[in-house]
PDB file of N, CA and C in Angstrom:
ATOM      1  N   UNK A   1     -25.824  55.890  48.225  1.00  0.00           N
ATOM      2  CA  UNK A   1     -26.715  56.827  47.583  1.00  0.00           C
ATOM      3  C   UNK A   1     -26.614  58.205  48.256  1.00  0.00           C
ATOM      4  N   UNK A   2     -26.532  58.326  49.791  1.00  0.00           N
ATOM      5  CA  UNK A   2     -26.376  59.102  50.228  1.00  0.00           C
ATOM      6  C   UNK A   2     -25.093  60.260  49.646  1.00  0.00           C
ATOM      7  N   UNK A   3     -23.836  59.223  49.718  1.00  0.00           N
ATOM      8  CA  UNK A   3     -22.918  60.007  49.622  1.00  0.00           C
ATOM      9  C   UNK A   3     -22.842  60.806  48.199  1.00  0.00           C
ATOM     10  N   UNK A   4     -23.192  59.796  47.192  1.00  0.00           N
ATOM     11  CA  UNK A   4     -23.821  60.503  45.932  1.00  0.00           C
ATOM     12  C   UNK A   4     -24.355  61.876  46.035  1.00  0.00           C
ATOM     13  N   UNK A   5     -25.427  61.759  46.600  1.00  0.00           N
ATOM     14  CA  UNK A   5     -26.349  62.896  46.672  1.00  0.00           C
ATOM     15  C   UNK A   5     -25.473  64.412  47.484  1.00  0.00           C
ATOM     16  N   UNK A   6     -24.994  63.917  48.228  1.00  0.00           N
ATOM     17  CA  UNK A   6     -24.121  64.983  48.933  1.00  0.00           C
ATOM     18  C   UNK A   6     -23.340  65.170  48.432  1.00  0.00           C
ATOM     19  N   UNK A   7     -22.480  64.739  47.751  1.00  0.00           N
ATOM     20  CA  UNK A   7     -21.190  65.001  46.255  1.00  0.00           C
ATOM     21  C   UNK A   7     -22.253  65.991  45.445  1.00  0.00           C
ATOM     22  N   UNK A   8     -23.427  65.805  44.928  1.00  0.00           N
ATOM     23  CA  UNK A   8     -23.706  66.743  44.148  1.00  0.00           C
ATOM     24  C   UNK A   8     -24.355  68.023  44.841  1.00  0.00           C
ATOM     25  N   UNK A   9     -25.009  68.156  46.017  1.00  0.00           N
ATOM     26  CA  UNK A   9     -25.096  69.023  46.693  1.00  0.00           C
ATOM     27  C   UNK A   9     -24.450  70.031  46.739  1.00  0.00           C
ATOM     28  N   UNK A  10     -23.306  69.052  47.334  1.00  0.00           N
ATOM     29  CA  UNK A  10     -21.988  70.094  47.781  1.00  0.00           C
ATOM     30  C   UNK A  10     -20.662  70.788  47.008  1.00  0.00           C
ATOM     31  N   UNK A  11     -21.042  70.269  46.322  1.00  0.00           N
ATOM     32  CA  UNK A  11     -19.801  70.447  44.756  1.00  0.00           C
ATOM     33  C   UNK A  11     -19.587  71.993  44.306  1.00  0.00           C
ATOM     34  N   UNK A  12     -21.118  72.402  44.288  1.00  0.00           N
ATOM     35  CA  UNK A  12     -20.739  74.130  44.041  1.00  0.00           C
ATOM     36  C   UNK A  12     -20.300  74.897  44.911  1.00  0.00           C
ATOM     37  N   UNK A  13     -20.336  74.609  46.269  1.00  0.00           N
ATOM     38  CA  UNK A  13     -19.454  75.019  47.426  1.00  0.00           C
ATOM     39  C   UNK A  13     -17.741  74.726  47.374  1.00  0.00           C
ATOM     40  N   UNK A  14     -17.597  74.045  47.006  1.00  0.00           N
ATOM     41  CA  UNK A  14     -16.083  73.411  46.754  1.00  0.00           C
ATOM     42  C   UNK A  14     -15.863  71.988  47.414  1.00  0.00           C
ATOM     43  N   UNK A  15     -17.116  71.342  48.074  1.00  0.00           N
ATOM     44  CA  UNK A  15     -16.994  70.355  49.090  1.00  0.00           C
ATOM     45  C   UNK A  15     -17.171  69.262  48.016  1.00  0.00           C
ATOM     46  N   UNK A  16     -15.931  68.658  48.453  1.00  0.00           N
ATOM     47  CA  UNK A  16     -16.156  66.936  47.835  1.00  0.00           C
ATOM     48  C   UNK A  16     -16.754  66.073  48.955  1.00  0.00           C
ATOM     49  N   UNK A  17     -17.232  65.382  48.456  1.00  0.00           N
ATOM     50  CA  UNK A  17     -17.979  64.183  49.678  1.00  0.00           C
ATOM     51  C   UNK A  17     -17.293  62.793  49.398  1.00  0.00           C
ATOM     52  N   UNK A  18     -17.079  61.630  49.796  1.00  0.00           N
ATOM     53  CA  UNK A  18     -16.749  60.621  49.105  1.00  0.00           C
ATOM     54  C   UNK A  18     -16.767  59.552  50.774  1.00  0.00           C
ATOM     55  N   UNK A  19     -17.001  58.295  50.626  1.00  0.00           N
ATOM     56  CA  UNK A  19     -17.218  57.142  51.719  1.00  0.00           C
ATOM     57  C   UNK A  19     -16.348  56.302  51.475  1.00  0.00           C
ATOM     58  N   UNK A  20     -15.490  55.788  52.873  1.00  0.00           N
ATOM     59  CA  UNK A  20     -14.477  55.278  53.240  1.00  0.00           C
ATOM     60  C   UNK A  20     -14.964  53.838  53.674  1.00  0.00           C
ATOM     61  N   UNK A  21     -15.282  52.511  53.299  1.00  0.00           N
ATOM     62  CA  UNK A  21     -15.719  51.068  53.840  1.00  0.00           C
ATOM     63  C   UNK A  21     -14.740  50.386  53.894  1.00  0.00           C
ATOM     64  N   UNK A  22     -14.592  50.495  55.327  1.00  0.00           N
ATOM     65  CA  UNK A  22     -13.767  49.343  55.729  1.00  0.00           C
ATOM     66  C   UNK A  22     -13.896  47.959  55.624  1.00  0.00           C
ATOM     67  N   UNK A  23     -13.178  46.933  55.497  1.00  0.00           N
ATOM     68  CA  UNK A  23     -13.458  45.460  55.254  1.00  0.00           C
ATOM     69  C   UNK A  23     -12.711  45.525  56.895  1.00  0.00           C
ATOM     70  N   UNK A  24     -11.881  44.107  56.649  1.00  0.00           N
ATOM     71  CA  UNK A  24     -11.759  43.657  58.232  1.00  0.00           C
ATOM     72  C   UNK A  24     -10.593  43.760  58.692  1.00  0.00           C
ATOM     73  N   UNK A  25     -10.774  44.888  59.750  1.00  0.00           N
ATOM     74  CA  UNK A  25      -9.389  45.858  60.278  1.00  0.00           C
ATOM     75  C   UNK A  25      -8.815  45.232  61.803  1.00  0.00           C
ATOM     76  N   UNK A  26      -7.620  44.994  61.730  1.00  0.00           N
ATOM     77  CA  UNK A  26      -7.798  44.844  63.284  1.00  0.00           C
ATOM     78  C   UNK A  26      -6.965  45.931  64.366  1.00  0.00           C
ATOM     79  N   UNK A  27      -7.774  45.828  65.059  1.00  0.00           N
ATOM     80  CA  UNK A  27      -7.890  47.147  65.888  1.00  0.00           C
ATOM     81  C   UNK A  27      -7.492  46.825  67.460  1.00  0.00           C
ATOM     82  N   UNK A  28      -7.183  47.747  68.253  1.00  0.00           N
ATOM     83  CA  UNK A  28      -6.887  47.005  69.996  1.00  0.00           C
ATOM     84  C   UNK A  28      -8.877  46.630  70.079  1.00  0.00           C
ATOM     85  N   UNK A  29      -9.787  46.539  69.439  1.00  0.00           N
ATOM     86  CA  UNK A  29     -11.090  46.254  69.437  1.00  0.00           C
ATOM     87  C   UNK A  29     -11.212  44.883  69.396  1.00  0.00           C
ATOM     88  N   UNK A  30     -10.474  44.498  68.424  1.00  0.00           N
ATOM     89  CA  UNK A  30     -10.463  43.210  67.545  1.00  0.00           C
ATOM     90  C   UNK A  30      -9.449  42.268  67.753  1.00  0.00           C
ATOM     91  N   UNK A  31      -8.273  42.888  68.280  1.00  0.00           N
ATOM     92  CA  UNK A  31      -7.233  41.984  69.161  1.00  0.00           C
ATOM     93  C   UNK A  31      -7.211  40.792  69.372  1.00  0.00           C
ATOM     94  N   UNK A  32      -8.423  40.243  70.410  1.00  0.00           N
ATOM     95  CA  UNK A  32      -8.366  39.202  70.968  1.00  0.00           C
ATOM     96  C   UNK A  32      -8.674  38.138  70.065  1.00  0.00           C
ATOM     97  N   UNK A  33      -9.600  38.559  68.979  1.00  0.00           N
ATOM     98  CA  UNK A  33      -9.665  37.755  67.824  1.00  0.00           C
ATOM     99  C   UNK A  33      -8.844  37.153  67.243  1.00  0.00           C
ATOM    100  N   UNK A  34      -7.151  37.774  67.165  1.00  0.00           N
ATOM    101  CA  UNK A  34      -6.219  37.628  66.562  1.00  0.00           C
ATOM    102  C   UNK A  34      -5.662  36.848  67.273  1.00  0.00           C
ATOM    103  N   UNK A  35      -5.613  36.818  68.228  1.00  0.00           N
ATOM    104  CA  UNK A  35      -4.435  35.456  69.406  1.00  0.00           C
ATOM    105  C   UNK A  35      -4.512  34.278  69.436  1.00  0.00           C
ATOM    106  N   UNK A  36      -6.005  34.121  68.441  1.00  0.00           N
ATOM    107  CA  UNK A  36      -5.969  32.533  68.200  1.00  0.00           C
ATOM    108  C   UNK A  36      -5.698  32.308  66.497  1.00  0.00           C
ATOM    109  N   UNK A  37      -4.349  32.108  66.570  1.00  0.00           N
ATOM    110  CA  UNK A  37      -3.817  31.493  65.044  1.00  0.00           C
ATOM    111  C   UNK A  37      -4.461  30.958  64.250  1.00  0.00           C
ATOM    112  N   UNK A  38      -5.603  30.023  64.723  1.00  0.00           N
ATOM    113  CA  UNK A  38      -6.023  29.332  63.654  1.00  0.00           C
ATOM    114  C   UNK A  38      -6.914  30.134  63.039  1.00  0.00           C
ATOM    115  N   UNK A  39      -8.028  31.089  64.181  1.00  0.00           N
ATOM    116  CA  UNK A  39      -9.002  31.867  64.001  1.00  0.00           C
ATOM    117  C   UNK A  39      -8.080  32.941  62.846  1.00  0.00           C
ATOM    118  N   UNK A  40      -7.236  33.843  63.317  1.00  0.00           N
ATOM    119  CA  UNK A  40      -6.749  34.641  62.062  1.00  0.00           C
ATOM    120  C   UNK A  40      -6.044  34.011  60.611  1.00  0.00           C
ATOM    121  N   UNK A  41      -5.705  32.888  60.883  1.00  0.00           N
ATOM    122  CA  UNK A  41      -5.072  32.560  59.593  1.00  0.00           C
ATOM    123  C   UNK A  41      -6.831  32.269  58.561  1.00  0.00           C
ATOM    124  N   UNK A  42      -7.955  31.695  59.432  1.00  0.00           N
ATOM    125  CA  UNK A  42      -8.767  31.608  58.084  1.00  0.00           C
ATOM    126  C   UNK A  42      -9.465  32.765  58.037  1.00  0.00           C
ATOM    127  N   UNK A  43      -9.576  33.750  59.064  1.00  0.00           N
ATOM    128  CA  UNK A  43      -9.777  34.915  58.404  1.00  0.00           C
ATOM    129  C   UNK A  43      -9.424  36.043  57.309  1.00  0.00           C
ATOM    130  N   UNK A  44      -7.918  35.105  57.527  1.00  0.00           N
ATOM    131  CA  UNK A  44      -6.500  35.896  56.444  1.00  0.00           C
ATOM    132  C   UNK A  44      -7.318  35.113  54.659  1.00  0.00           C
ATOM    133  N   UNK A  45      -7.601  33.982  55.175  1.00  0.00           N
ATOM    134  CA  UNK A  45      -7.713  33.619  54.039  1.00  0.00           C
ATOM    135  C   UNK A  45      -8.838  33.614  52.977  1.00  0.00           C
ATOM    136  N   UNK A  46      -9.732  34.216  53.741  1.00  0.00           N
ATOM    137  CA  UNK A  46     -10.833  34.901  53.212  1.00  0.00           C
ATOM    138  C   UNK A  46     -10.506  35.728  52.206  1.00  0.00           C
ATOM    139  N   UNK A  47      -9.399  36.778  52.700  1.00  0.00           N
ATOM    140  CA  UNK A  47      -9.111  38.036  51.653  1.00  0.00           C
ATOM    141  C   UNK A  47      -8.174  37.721  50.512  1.00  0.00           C
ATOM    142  N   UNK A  48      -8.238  38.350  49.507  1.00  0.00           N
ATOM    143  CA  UNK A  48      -7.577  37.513  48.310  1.00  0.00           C
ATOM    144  C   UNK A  48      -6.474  38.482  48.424  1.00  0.00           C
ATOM    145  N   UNK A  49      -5.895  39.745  49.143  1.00  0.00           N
ATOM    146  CA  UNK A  49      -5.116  40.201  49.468  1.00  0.00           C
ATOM    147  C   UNK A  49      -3.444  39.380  50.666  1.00  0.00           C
ATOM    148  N   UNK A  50      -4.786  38.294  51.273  1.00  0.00           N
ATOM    149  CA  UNK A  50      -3.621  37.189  51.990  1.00  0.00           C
ATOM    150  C   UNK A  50      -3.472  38.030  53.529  1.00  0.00           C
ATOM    151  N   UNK A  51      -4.220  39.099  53.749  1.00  0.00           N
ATOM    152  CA  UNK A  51      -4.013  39.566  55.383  1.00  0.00           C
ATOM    153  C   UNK A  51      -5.043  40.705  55.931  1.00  0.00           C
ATOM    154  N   UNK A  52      -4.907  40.725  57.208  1.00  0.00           N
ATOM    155  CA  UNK A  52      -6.093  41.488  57.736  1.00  0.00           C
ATOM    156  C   UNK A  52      -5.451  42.810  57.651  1.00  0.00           C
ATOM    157  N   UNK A  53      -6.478  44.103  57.006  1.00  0.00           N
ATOM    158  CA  UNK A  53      -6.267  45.183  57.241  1.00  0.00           C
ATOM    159  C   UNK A  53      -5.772  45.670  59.102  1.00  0.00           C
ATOM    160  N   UNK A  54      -5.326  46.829  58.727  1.00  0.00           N
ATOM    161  CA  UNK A  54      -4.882  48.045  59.757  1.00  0.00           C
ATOM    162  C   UNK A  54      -5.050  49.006  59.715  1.00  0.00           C
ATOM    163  N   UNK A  55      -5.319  50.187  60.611  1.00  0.00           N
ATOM    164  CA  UNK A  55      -5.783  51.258  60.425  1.00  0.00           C
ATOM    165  C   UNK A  55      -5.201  52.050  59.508  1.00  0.00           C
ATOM    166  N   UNK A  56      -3.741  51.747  59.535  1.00  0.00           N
ATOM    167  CA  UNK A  56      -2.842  52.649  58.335  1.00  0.00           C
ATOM    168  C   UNK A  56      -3.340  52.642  56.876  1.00  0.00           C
ATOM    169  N   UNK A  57      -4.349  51.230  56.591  1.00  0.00           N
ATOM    170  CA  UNK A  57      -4.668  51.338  55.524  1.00  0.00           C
ATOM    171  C   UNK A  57      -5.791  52.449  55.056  1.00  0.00           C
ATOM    172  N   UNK A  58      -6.834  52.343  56.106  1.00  0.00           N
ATOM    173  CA  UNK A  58      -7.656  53.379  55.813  1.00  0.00           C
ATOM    174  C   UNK A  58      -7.047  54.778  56.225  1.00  0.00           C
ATOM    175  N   UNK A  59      -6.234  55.143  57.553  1.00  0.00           N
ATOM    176  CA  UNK A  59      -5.794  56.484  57.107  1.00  0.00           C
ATOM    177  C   UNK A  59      -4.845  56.563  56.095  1.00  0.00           C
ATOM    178  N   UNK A  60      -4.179  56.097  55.122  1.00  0.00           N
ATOM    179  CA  UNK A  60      -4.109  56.585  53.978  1.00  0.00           C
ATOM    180  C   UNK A  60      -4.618  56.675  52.724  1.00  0.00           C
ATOM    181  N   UNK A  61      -5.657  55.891  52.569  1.00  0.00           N
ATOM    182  CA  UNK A  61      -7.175  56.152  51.724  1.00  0.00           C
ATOM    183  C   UNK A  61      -7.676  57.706  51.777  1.00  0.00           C
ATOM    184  N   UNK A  62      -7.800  57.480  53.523  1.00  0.00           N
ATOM    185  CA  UNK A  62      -8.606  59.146  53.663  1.00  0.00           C
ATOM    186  C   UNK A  62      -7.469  60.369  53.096  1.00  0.00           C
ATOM    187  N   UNK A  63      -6.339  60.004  53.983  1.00  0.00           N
ATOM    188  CA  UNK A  63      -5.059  60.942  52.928  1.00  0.00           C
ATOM    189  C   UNK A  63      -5.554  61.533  51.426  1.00  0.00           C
ATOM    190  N   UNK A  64      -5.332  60.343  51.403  1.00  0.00           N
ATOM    191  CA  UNK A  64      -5.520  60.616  49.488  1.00  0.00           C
ATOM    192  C   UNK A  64      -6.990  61.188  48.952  1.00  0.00           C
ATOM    193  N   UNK A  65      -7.869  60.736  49.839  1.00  0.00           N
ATOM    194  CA  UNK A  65      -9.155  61.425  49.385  1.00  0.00           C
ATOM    195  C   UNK A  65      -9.521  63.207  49.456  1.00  0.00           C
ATOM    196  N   UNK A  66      -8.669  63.182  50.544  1.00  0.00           N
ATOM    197  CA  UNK A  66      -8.946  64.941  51.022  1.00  0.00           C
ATOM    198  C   UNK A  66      -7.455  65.593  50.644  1.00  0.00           C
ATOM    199  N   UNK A  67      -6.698  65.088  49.802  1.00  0.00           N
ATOM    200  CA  UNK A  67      -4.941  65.299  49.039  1.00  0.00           C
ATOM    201  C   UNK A  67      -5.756  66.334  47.750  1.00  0.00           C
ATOM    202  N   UNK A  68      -4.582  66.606  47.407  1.00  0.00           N
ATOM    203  CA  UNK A  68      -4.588  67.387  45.778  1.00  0.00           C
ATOM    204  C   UNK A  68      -4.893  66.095  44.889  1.00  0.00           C
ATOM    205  N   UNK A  69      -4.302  65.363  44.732  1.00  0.00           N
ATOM    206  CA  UNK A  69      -4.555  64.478  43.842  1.00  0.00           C
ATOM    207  C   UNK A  69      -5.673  63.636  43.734  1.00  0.00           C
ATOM    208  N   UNK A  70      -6.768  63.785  44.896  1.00  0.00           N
ATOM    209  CA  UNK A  70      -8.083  63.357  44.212  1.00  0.00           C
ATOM    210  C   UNK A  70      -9.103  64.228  44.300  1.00  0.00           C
ATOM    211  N   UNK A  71      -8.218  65.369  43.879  1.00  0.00           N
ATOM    212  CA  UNK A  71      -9.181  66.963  43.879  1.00  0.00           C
ATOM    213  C   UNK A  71     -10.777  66.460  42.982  1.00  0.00           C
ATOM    214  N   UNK A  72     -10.464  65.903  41.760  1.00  0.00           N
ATOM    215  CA  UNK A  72     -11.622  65.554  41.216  1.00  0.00           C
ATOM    216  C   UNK A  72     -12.413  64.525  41.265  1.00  0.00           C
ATOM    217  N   UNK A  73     -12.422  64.029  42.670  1.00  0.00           N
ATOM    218  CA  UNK A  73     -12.909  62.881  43.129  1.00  0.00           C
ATOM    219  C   UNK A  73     -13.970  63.489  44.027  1.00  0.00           C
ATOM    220  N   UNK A  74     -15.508  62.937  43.155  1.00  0.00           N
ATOM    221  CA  UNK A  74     -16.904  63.580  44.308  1.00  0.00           C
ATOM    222  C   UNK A  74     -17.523  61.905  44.332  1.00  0.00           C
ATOM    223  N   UNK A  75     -18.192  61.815  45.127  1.00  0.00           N
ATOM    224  CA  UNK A  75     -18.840  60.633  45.416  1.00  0.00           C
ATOM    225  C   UNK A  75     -18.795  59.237  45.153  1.00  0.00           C
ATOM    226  N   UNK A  76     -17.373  59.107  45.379  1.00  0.00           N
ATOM    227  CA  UNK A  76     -16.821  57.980  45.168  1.00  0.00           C
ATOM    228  C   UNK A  76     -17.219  56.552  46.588  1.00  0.00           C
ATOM    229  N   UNK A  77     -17.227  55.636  46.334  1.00  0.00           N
ATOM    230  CA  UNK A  77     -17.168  54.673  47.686  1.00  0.00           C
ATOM    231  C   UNK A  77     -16.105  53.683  47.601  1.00  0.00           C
ATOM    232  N   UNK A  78     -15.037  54.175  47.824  1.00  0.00           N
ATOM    233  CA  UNK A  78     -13.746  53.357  48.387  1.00  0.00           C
ATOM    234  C   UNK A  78     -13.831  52.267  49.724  1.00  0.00           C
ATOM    235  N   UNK A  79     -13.867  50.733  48.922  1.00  0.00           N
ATOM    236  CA  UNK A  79     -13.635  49.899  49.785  1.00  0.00           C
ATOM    237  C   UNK A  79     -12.097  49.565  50.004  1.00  0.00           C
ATOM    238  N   UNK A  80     -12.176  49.892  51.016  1.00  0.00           N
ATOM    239  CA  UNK A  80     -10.422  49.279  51.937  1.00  0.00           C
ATOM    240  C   UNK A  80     -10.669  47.744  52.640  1.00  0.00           C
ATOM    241  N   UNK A  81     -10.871  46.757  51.621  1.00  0.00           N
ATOM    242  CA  UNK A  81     -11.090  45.586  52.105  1.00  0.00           C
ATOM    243  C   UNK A  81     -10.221  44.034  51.501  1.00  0.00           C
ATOM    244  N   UNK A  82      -8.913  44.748  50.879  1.00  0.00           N
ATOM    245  CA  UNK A  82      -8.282  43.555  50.730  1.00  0.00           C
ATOM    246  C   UNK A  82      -8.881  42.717  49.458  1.00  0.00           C
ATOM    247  N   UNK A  83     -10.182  43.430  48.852  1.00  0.00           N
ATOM    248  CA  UNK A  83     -10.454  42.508  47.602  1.00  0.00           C
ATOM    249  C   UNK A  83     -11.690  41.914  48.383  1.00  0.00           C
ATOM    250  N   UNK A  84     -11.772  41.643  49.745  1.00  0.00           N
ATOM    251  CA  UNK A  84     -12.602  40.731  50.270  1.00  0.00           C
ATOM    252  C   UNK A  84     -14.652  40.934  50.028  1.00  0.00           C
ATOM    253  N   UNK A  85     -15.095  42.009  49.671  1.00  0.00           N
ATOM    254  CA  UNK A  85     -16.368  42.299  49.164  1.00  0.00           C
ATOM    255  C   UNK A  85     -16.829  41.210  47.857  1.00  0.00           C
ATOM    256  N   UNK A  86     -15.585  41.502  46.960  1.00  0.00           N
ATOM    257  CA  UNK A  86     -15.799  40.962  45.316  1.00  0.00           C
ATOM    258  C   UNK A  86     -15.803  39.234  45.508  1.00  0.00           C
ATOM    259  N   UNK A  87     -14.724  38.890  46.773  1.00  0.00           N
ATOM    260  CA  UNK A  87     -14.329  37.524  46.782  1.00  0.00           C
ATOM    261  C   UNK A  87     -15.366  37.310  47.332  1.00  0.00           C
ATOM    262  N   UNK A  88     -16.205  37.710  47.775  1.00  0.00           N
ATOM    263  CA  UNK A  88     -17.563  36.946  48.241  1.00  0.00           C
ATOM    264  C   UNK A  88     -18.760  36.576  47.224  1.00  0.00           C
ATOM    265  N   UNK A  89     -18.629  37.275  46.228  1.00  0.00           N
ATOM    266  CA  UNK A  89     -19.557  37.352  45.517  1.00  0.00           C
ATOM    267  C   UNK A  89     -19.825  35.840  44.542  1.00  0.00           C
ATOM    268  N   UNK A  90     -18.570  34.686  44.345  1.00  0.00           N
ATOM    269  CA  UNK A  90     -19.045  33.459  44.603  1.00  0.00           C
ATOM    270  C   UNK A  90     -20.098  32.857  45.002  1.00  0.00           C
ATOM    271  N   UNK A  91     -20.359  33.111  46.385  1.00  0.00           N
ATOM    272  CA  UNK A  91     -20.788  32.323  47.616  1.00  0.00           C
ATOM    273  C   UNK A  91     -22.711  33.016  46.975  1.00  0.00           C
ATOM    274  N   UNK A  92     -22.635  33.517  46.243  1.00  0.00           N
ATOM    275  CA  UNK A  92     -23.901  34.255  46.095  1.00  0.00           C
ATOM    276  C   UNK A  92     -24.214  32.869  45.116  1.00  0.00           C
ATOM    277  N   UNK A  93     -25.893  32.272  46.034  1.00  0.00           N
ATOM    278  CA  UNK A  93     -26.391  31.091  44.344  1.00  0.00           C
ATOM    279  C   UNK A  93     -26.891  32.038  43.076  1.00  0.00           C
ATOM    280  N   UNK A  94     -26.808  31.087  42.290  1.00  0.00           N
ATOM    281  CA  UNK A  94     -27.758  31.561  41.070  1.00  0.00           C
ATOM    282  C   UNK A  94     -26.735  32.576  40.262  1.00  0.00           C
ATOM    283  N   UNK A  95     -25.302  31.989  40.489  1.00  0.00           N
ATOM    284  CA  UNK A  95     -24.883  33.747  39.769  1.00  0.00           C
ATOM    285  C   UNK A  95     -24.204  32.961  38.648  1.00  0.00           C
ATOM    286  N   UNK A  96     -24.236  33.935  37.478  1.00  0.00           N
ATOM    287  CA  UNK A  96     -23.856  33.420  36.455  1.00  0.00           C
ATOM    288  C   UNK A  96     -22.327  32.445  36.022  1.00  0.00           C
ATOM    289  N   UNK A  97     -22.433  31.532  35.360  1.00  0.00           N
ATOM    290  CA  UNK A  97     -21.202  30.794  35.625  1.00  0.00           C
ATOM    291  C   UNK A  97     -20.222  31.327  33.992  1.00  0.00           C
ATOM    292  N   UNK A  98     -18.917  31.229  33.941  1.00  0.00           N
ATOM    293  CA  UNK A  98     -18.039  31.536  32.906  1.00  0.00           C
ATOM    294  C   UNK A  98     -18.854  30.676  31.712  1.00  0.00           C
ATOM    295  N   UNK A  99     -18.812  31.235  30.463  1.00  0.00           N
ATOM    296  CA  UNK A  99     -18.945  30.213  29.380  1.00  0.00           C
ATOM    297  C   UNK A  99     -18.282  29.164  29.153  1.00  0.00           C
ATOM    298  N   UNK A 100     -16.753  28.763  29.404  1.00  0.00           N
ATOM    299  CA  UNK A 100     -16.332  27.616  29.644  1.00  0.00           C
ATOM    300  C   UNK A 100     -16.704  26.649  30.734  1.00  0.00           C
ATOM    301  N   UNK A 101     -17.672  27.293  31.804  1.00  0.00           N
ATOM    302  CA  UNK A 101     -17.900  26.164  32.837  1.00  0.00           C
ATOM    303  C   UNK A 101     -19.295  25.759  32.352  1.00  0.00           C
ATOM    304  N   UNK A 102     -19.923  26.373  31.073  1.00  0.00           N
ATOM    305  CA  UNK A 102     -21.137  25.895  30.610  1.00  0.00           C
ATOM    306  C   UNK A 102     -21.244  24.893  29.772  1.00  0.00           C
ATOM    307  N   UNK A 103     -22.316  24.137  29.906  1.00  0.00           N
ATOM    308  CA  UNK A 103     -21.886  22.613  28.765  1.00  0.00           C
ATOM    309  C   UNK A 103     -23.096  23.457  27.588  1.00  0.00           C
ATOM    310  N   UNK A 104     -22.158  22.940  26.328  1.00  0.00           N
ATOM    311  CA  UNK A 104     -23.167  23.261  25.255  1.00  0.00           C
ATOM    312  C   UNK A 104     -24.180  22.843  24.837  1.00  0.00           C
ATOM    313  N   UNK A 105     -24.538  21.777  25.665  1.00  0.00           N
ATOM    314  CA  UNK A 105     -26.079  21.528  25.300  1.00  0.00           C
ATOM    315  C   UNK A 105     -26.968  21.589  26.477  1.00  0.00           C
ATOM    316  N   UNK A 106     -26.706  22.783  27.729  1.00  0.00           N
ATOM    317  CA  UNK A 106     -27.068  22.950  28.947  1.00  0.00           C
ATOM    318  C   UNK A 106     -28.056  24.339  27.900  1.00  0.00           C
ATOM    319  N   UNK A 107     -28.856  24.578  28.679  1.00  0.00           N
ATOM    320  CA  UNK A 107     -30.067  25.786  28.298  1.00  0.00           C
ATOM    321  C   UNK A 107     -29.239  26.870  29.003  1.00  0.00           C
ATOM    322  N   UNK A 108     -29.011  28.092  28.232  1.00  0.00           N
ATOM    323  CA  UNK A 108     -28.857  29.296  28.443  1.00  0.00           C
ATOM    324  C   UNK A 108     -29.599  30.017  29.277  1.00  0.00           C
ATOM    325  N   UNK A 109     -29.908  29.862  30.777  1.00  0.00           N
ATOM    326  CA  UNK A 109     -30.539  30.352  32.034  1.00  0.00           C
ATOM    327  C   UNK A 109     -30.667  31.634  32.476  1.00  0.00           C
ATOM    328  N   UNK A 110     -29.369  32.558  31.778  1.00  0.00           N
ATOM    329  CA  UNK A 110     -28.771  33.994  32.266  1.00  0.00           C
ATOM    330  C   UNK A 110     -28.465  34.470  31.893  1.00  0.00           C
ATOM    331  N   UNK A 111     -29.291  34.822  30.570  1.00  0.00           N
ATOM    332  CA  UNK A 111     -29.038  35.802  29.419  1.00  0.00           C
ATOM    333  C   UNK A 111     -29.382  37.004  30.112  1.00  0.00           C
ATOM    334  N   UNK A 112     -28.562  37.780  29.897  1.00  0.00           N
ATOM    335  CA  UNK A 112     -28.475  39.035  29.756  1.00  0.00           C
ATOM    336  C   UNK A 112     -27.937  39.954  31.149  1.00  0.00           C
ATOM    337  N   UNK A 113     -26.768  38.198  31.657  1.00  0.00           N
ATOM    338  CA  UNK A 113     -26.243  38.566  33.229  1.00  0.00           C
ATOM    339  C   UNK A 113     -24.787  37.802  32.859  1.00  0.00           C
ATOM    340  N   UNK A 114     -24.373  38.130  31.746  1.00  0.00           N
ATOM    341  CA  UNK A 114     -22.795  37.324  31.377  1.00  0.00           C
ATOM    342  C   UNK A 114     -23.323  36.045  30.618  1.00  0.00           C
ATOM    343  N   UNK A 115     -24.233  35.641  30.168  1.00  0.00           N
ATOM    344  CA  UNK A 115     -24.544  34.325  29.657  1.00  0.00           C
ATOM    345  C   UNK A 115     -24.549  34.743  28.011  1.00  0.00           C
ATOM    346  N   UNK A 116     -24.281  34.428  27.347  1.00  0.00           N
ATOM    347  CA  UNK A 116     -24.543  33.997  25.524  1.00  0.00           C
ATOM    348  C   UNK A 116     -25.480  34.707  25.137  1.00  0.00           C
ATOM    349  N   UNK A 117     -25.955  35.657  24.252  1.00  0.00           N
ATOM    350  CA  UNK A 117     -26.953  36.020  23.751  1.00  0.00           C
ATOM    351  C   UNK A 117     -27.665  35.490  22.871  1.00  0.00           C
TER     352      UNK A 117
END
């Protein structure tokens, strides 16, 4: 919301604003995390991308954000996370299921969240 608000702030100045979220980078921070194989392979497998970010990924996000080519880019929030935000969103209960995983004589629970009208 913030960054929103400062995209429109700043816009008649010439200032674009826009937020950079990292998912899970590994860093000489995060290192030691990585030396145990088993520990990084199911961390790898969390991301539907298949591997842990690196810093190169987000400095070239930021590249491109402050580049000519996303001159018309104001308050955007770029996740650099491998897909891994959305792939969680499963694990959330109560969330609406595909119409093929619905039985047709099950009660329509989640209208008006992907469910049947």
């Amino acid at each position: 919301m913030l960054c929103r608000q400062l995209a429109q702030e700043w816009a008649t100045d010439g200032v674009r604003v826009n937020v950079v979220c990292p998912g899970i980078i590994r860093t000489p921070l995060t290192e030691a995390v990585y030396r145990d194989d088993d520990l990084k392979q199911k961390r790898e497998s969390l991301v539907p991308l298949g591997r842990i970010g690196v810093p190169q990924d987000l400095a070239e996000a930021v590249v491109f954000l402050t580049g000519k080519r996303a001159g018309y880019i104001a308050g955007a929030i770029l996740r650099i996370d491998g897909g891994l935000s959305d792939a969680m969103l499963h694990l959330i209960p109560g969330r609406p299921q595909k119409e093929a995983e619905t039985s047709p004589s099950a009660p329509d629970n989640h209208r008006g969240l992907g469910g049947t009208q």
